[in-house]
C-alpha atoms as a PDB file:
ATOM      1  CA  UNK A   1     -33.673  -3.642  30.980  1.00  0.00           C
ATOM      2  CA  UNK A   2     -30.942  -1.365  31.058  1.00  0.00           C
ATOM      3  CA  UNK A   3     -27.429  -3.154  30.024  1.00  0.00           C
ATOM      4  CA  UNK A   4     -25.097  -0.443  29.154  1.00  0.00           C
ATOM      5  CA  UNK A   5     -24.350   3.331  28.347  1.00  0.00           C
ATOM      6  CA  UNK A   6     -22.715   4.471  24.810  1.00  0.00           C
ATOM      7  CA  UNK A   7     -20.321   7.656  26.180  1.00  0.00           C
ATOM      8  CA  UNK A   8     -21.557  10.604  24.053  1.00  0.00           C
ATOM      9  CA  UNK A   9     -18.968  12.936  22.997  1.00  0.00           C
ATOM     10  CA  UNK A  10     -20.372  17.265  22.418  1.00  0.00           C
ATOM     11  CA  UNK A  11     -18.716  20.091  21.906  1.00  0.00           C
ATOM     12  CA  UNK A  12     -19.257  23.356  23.405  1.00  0.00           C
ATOM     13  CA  UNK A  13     -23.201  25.217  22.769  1.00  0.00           C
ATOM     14  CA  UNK A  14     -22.634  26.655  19.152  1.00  0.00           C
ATOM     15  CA  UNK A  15     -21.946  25.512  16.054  1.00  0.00           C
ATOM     16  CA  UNK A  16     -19.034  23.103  17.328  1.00  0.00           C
ATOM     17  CA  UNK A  17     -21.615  21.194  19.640  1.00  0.00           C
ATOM     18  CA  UNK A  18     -23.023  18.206  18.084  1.00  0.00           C
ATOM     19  CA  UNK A  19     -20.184  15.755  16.643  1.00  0.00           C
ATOM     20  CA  UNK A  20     -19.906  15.722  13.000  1.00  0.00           C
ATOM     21  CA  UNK A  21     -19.095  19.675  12.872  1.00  0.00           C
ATOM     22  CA  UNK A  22     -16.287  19.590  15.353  1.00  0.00           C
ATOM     23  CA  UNK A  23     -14.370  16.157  14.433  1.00  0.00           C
ATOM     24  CA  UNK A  24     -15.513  17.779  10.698  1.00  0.00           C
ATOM     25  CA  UNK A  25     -13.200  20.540  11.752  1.00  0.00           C
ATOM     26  CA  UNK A  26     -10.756  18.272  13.635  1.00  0.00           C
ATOM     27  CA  UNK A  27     -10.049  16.370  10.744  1.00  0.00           C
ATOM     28  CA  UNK A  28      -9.437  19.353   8.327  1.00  0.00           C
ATOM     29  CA  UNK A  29      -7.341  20.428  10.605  1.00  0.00           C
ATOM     30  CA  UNK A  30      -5.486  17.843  11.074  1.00  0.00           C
ATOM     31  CA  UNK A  31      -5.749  17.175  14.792  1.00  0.00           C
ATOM     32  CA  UNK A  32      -8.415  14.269  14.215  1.00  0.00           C
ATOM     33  CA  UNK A  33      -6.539  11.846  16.383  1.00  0.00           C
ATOM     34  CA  UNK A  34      -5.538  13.955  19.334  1.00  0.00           C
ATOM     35  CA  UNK A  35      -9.637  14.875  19.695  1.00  0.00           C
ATOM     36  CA  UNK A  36     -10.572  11.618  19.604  1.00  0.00           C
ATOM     37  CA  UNK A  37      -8.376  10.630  22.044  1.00  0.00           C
ATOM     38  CA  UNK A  38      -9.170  13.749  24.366  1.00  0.00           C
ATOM     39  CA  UNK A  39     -12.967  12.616  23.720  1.00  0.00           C
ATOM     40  CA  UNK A  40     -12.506   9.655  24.559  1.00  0.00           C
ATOM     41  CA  UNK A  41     -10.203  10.180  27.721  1.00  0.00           C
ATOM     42  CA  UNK A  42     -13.518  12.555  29.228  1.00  0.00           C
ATOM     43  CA  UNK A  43     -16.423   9.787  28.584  1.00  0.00           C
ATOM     44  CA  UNK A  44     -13.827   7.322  30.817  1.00  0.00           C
ATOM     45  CA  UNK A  45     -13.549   9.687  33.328  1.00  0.00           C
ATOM     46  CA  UNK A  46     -17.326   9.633  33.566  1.00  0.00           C
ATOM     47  CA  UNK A  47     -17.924   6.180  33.437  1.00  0.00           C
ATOM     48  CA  UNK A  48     -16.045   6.119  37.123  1.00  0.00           C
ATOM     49  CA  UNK A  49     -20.018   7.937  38.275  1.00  0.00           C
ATOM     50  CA  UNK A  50     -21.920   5.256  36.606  1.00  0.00           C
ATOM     51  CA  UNK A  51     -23.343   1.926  38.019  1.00  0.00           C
ATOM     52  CA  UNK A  52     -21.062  -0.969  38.059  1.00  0.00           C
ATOM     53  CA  UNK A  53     -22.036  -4.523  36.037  1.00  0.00           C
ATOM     54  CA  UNK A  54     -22.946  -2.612  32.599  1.00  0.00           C
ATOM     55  CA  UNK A  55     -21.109  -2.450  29.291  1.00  0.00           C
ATOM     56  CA  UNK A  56     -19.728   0.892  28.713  1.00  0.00           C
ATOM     57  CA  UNK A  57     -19.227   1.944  24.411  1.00  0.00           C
ATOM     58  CA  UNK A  58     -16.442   4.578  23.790  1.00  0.00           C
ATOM     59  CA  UNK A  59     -16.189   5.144  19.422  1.00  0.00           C
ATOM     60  CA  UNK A  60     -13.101   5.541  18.141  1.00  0.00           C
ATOM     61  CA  UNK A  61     -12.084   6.243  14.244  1.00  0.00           C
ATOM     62  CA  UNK A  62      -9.979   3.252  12.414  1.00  0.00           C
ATOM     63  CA  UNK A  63      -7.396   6.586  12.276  1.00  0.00           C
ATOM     64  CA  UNK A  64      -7.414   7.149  15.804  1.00  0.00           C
ATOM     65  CA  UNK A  65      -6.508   3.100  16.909  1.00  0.00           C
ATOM     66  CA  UNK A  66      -3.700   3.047  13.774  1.00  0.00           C
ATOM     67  CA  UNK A  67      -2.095   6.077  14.908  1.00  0.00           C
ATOM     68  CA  UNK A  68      -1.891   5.335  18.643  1.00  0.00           C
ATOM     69  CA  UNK A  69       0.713   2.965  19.882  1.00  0.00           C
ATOM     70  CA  UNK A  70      -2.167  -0.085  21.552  1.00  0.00           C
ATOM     71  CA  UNK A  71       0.002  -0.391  24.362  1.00  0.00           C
ATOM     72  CA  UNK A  72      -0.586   3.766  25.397  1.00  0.00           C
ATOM     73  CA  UNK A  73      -4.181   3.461  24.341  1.00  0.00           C
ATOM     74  CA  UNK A  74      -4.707   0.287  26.866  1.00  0.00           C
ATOM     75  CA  UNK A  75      -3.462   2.308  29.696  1.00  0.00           C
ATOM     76  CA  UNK A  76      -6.586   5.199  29.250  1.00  0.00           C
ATOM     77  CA  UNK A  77      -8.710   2.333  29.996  1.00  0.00           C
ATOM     78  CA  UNK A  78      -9.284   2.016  34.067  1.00  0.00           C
ATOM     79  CA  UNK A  79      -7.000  -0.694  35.487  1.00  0.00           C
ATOM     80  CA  UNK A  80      -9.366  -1.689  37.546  1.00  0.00           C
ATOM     81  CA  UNK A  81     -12.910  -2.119  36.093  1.00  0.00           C
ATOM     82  CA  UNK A  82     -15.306  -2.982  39.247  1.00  0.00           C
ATOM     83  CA  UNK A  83     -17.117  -5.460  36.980  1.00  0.00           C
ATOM     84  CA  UNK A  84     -17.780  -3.019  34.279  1.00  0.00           C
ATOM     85  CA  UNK A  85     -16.991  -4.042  30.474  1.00  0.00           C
ATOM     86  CA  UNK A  86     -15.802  -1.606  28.188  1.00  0.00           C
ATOM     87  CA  UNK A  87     -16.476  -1.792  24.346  1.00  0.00           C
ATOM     88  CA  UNK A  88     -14.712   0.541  21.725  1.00  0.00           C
ATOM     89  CA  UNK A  89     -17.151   0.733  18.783  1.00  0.00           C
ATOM     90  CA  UNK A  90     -15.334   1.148  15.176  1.00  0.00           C
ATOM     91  CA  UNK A  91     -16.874   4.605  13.681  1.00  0.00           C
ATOM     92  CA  UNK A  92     -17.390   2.695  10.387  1.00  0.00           C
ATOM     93  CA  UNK A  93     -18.081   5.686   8.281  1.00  0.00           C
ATOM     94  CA  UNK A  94     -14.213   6.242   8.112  1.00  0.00           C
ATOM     95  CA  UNK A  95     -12.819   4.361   4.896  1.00  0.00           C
ATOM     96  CA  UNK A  96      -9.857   2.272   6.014  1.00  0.00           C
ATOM     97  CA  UNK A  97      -7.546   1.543   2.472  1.00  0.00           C
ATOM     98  CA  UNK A  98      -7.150  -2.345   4.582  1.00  0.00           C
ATOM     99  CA  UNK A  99      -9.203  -3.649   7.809  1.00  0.00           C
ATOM    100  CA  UNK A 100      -5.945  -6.206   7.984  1.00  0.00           C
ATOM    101  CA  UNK A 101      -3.596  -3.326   9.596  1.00  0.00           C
ATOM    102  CA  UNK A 102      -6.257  -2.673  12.503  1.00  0.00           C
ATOM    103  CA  UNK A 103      -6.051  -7.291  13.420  1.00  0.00           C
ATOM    104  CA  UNK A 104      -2.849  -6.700  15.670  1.00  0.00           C
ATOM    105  CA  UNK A 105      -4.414  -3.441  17.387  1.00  0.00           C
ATOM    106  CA  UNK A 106      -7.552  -5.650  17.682  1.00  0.00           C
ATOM    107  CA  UNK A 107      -6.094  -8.281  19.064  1.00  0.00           C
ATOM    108  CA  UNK A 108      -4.308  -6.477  21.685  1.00  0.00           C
ATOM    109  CA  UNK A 109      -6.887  -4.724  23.061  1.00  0.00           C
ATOM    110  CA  UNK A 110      -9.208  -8.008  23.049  1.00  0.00           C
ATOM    111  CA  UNK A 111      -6.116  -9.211  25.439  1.00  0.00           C
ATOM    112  CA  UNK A 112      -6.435  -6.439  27.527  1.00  0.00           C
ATOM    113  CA  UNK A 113      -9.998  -7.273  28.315  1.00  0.00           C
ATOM    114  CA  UNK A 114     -11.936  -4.596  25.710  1.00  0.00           C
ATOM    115  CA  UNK A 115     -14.434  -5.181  23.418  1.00  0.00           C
ATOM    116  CA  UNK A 116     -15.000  -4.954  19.810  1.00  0.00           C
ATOM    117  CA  UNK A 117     -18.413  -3.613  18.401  1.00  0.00           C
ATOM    118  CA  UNK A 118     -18.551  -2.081  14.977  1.00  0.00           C
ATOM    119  CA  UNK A 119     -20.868   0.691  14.738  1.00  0.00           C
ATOM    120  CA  UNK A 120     -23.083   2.226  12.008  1.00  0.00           C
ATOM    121  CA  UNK A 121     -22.741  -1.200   9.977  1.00  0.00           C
ATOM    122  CA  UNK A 122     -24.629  -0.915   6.469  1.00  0.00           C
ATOM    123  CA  UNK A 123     -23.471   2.983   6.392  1.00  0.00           C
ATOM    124  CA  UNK A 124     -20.153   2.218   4.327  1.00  0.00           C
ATOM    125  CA  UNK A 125     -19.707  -0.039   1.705  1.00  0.00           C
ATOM    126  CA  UNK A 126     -17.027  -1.549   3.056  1.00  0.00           C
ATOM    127  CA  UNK A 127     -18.935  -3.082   6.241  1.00  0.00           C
ATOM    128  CA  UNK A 128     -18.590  -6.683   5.629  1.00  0.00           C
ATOM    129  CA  UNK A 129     -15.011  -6.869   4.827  1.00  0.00           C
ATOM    130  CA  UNK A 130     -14.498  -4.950   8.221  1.00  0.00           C
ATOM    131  CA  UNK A 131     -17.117  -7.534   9.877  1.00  0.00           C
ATOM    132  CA  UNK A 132     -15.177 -10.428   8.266  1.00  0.00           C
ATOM    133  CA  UNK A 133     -11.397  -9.432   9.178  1.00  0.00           C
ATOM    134  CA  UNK A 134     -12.390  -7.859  12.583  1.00  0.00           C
ATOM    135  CA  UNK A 135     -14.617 -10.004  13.699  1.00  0.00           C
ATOM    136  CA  UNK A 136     -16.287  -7.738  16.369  1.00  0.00           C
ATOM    137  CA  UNK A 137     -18.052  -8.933  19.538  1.00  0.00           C
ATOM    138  CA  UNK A 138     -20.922  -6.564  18.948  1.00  0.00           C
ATOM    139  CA  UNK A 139     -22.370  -5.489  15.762  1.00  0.00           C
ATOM    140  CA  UNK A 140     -24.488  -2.207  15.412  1.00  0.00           C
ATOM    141  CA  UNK A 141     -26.957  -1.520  12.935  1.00  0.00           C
ATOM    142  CA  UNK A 142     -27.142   1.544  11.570  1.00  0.00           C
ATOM    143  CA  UNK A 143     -30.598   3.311  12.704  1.00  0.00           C
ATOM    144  CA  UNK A 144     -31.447   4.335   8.581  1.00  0.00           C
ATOM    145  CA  UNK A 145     -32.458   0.679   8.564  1.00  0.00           C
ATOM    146  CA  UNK A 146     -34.481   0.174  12.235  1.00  0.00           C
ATOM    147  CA  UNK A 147     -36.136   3.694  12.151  1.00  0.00           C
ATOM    148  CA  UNK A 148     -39.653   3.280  10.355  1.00  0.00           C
ATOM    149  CA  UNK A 149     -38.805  -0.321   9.535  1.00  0.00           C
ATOM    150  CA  UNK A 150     -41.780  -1.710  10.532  1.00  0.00           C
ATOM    151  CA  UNK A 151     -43.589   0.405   7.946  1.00  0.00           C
ATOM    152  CA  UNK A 152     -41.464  -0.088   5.228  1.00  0.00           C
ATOM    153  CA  UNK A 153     -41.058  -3.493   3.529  1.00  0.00           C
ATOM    154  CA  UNK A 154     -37.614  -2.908   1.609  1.00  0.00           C
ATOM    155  CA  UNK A 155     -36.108  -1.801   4.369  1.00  0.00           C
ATOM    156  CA  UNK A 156     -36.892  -4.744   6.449  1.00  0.00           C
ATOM    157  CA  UNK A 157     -35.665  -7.351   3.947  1.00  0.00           C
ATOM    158  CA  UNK A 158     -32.252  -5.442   4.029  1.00  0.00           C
ATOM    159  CA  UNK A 159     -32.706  -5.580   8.155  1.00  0.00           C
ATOM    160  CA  UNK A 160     -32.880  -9.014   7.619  1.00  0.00           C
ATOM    161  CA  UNK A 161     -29.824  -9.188   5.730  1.00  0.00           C
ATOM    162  CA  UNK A 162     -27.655  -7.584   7.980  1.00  0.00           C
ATOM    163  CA  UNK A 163     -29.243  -9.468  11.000  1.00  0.00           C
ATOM    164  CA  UNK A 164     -28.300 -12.561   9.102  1.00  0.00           C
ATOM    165  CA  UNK A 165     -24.828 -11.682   8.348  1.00  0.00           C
ATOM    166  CA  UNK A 166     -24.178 -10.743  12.293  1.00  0.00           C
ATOM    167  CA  UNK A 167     -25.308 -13.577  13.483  1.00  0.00           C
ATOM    168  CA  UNK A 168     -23.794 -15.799  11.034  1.00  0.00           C
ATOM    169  CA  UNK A 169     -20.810 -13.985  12.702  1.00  0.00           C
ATOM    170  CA  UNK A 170     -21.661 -15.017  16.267  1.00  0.00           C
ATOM    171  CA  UNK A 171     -21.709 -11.158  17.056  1.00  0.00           C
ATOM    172  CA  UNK A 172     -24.138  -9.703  19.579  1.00  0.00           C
ATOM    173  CA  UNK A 173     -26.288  -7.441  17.132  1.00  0.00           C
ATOM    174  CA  UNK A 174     -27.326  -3.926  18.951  1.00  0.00           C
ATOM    175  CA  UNK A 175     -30.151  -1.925  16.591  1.00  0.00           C
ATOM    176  CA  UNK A 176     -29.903   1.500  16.861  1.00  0.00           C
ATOM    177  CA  UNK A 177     -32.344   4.184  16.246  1.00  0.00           C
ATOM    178  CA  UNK A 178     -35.543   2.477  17.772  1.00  0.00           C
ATOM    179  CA  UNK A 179     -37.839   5.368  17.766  1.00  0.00           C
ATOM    180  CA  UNK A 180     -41.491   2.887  18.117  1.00  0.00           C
ATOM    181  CA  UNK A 181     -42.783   0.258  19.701  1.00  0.00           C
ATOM    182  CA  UNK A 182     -43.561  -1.285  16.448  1.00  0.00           C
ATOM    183  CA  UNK A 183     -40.362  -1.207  14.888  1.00  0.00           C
ATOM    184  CA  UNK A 184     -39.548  -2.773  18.643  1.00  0.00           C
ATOM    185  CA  UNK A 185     -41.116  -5.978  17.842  1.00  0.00           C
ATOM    186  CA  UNK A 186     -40.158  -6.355  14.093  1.00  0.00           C
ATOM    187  CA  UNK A 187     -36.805  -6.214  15.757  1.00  0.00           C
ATOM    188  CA  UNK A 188     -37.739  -9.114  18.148  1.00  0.00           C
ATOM    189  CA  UNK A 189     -39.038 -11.229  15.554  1.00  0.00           C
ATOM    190  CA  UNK A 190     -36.010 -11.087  13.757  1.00  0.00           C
ATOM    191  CA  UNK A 191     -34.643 -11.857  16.921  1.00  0.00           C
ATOM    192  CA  UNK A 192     -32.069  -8.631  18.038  1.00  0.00           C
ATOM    193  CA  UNK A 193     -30.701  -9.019  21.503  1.00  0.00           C
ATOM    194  CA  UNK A 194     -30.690  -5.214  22.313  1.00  0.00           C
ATOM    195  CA  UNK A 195     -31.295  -1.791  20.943  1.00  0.00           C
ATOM    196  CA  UNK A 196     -30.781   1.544  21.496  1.00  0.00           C
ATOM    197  CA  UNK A 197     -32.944   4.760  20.461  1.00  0.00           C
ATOM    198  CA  UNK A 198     -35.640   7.456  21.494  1.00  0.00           C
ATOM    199  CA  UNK A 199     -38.213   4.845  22.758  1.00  0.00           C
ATOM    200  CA  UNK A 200     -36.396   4.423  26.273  1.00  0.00           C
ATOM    201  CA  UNK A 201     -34.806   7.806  26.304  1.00  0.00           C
ATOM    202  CA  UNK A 202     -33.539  10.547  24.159  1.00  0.00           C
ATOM    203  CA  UNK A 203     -29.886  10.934  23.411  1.00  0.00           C
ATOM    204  CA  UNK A 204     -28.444  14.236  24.817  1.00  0.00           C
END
C-alpha cells in the first residue's frame, strides 16, 4: 500500500544529474545552502500534483536548517496542506560538530505541523546521538543494511540493532533499499512498518 512519496531532487542530463556530484559541487562552492533550499522549494511545488492523504519527505542537510532563519523556512511549506503531511528527512551523512543547536529549529518546525525523519541512519557514526537529541518521528535505515540482508547473517544482526534502537525510540522505522521479496519478509519479522526500494518501483 502506497503511503507516501520521498521528493527526488536531479540535476540537469550530464555529469551534474544524479545528487552527490552537484550538491558535491554546491558545497565546494560554497552555495550548499541556497541549492538545497532551491531543491527543496521545486519538490513542494510538485507535491501540489500529487494525491492528497500521503506523507510527503523533502531532505534537507543539518547546514541547510542551521543557516536558515525556521521562521522563513516554515513559510516554503504550503499553508494549506489538503490533508497531506510533510516530513523533512535529516541527510545524516553531514557531520554536525552538536545535534543540540538543530533542538530549537526542530522544535519549531514540529509546531508548525512538519515532521522529523532522519535518513540514512547507520551511515555516520554519529547516528545515535542525532536519534537521541532529535528524537525524530521517522527513522530510516540506511539500504547497505536491508539490501541482501536476508542472505547475509551479519548484516541482519546489525538490522536488528538498529530496528531495536528505533523502536526503543518510539520512531516509525522506514527500510530503505528493499530490492527482494526475501529481504521483504526478514524485514517483517523484525517487524518494520514500511519500506522503500526497487521491489515496488524504481527510483528515477
Amino acid at each position: 500500500m502506497l503511503v507516501g512519496y520521498e521528493m527526488l531532487s536531479r540535476g540537469p542530463e550530464g555529469p551534474y544529474q544524479q545528487p552527490d556530484e552537484f550538491l558535491q559541487v554546491s558545497m565546494e562552492n560554497g552555495i550548499l545552502t541556497q541549492v538545497d533550499l532551491s531543491c527543496l522549494k521545486t519538490c513542494l511545488a510538485a507535491t501540489n500534483t500529487l494525491d492528497q492523504g500521503l506523507k510527503f519527505h523533502v531532505n534537507l542537510f543539518p547546514s541547510t536548517i542551521l543557516e536558515t532563519a525556521v521562521g522563513d523556512l516554515i513559510k516554503l511549506f504550503p499553508t494549506e496542506r489538503k490533508n497531506k503531511t510533510y516530513c523533512i528527512e535529516i541527510i545524516e551523512q553531514q557531520r554536525v560538530a552538536d545535534y543540540l543547536c538543530l533542538r530549537d529549529q526542530v522544535r519549531a518546525l514540529r509546531e508548525a505541523g512538519i515532521v522529523l525523519g532522519v535518513d540514512d541512519v547507520g551511515f555516520g557514526a554519529s547516528f545515535l546521538e542525532t536519534l537521541i537529541l532529535l528524537e525524530p518521528e521517522i527513522i530510516k535505515i540506511d539500504r547497505g543494511f536491508v539490501t541482501g540482508a536476508a542472505l547475509d547473517t551479519e548484516r541482519q544482526r546489525q538490522l536488528r540493532r538498529l530496528v531495536k534502537v528505533a523502536q526503543a525510540l518510539e520512531a516509525e522505522v522506514v527500510a530503505e533499499g528493499v530490492e527482494s521479496t526475501a529481504d521483504l519478509e526478514l524485514l517483517k519479522d523484525m517487524g518494520v512498518q514500511y519500506g522503500q526500494g526497487s521491489l515496488w518501483g524504481k527510483l528515477m
